[in-house]
N, C-alpha and C. Protein backbone atom coordinates (compact mmCIF):
# COMPACT_ATOMS: atom_id res chain seq x y z
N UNK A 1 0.84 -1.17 0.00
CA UNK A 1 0.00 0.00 0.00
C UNK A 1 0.89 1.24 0.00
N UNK A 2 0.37 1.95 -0.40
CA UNK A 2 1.41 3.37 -1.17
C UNK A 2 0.43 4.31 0.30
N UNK A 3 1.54 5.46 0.17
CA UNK A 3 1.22 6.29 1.49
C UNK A 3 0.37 7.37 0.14
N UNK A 4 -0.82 8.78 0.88
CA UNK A 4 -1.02 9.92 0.38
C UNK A 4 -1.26 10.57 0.87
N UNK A 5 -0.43 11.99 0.71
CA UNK A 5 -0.63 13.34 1.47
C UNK A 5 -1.22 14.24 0.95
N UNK A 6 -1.32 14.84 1.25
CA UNK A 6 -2.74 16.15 0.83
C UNK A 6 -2.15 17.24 1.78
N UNK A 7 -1.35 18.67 0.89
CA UNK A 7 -1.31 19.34 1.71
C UNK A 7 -1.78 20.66 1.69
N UNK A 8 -2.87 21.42 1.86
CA UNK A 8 -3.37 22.80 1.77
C UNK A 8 -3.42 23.73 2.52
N UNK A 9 -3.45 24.84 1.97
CA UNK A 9 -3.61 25.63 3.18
C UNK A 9 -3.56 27.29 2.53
N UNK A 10 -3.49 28.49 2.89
CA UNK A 10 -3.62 29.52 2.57
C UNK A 10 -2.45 30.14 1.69
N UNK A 11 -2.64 31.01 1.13
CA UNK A 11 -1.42 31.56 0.16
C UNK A 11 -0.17 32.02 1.54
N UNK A 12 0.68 31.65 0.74
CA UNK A 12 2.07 32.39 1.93
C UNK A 12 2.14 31.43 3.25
N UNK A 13 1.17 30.28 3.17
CA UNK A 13 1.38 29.80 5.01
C UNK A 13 2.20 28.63 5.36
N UNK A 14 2.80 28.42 4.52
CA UNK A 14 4.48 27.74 4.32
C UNK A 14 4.26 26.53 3.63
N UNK A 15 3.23 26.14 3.17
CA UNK A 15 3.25 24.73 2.46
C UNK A 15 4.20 24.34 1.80
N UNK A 16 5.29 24.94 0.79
CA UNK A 16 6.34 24.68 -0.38
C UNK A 16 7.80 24.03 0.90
N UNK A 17 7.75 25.29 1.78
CA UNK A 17 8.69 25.00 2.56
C UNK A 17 8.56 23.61 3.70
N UNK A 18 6.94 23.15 3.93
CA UNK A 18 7.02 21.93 4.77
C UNK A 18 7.20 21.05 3.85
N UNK A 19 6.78 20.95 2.07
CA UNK A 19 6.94 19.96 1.32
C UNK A 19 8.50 19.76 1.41
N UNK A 20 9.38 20.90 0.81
CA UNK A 20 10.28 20.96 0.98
C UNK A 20 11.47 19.92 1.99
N UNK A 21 10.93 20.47 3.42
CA UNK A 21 11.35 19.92 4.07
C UNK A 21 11.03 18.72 4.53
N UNK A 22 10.08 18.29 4.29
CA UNK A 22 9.78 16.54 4.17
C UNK A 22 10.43 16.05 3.33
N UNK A 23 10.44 16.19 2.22
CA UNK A 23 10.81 15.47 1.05
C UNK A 23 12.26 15.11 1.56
N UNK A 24 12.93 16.46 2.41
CA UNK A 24 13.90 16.17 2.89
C UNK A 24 14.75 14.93 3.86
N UNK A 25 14.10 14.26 5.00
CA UNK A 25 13.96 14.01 5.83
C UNK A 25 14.29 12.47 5.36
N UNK A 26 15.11 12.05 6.32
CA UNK A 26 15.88 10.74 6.20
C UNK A 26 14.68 9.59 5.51
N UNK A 27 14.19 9.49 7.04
CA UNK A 27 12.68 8.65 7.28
C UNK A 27 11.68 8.99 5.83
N UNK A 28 11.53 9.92 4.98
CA UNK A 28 10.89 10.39 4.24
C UNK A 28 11.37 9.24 2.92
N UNK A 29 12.36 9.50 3.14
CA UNK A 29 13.59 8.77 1.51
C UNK A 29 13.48 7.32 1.70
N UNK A 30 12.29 6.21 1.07
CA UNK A 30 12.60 5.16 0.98
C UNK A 30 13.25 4.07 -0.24
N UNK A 31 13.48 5.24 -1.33
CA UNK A 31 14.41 4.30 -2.23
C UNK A 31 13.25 3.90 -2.95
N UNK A 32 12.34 4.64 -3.16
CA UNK A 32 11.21 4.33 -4.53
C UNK A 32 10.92 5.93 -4.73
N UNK A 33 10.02 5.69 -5.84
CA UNK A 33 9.39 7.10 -6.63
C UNK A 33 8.71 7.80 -5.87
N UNK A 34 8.78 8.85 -5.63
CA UNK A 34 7.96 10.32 -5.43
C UNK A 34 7.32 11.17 -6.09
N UNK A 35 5.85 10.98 -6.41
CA UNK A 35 5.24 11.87 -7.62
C UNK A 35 4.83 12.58 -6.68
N UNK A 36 5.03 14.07 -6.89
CA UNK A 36 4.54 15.05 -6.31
C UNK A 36 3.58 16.17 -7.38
N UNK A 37 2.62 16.44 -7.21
CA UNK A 37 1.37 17.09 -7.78
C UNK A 37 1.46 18.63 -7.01
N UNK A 38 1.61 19.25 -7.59
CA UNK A 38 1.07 20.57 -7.14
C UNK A 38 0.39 21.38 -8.27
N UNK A 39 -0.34 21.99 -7.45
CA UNK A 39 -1.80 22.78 -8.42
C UNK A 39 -1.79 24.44 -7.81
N UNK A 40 -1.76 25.16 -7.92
CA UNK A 40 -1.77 26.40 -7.33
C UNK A 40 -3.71 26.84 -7.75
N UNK A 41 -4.16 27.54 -7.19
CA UNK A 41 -5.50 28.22 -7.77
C UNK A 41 -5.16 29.74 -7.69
N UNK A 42 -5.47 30.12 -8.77
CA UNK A 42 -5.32 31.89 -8.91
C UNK A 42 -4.23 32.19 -10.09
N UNK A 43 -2.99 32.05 -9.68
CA UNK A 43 -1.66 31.95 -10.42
C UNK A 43 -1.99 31.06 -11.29
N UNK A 44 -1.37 30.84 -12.39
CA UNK A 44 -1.18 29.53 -13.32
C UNK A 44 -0.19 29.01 -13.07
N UNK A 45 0.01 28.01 -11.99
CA UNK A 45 1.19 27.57 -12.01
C UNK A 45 0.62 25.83 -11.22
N UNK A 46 1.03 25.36 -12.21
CA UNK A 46 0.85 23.82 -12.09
C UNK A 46 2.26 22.71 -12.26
N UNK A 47 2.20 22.27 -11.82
CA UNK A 47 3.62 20.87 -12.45
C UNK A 47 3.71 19.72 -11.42
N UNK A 48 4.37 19.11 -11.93
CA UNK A 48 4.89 17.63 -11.50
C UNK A 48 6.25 17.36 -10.99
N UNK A 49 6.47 16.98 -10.23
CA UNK A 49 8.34 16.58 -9.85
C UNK A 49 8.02 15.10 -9.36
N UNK A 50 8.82 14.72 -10.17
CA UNK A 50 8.90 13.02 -9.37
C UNK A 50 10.38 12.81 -9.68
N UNK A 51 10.34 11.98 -8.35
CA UNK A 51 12.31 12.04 -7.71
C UNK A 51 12.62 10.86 -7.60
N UNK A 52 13.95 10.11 -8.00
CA UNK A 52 14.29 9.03 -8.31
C UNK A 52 14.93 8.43 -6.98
């Protein structure tokens, strides 16, 4: 079973920087794929990062 996070919250209220810093995190890194989804609403700014 695959883990899923969902993370939202208000413009400016640090979401990039907790993704950020998870993604970071020893315990985080198990040596498989990471598709990460982000969607912005307002801005046009959409994309994908998936990490090897």
């Amino acid at each position: 079973m695959k883990n899923i996070y969902f993370v939202n919250g208000f413009l400016d209220a640090g979401k990039t920087t907790f993704i950020k810093e998870l993604l970071e995190q020893e315990y985080f890194d198990t040596g498989e794929k990471t598709l990460l989804l982000l969607c912005e609403d307002g801005d046009t700014e959409c994309g994908i990062l998936m990490r090897y």
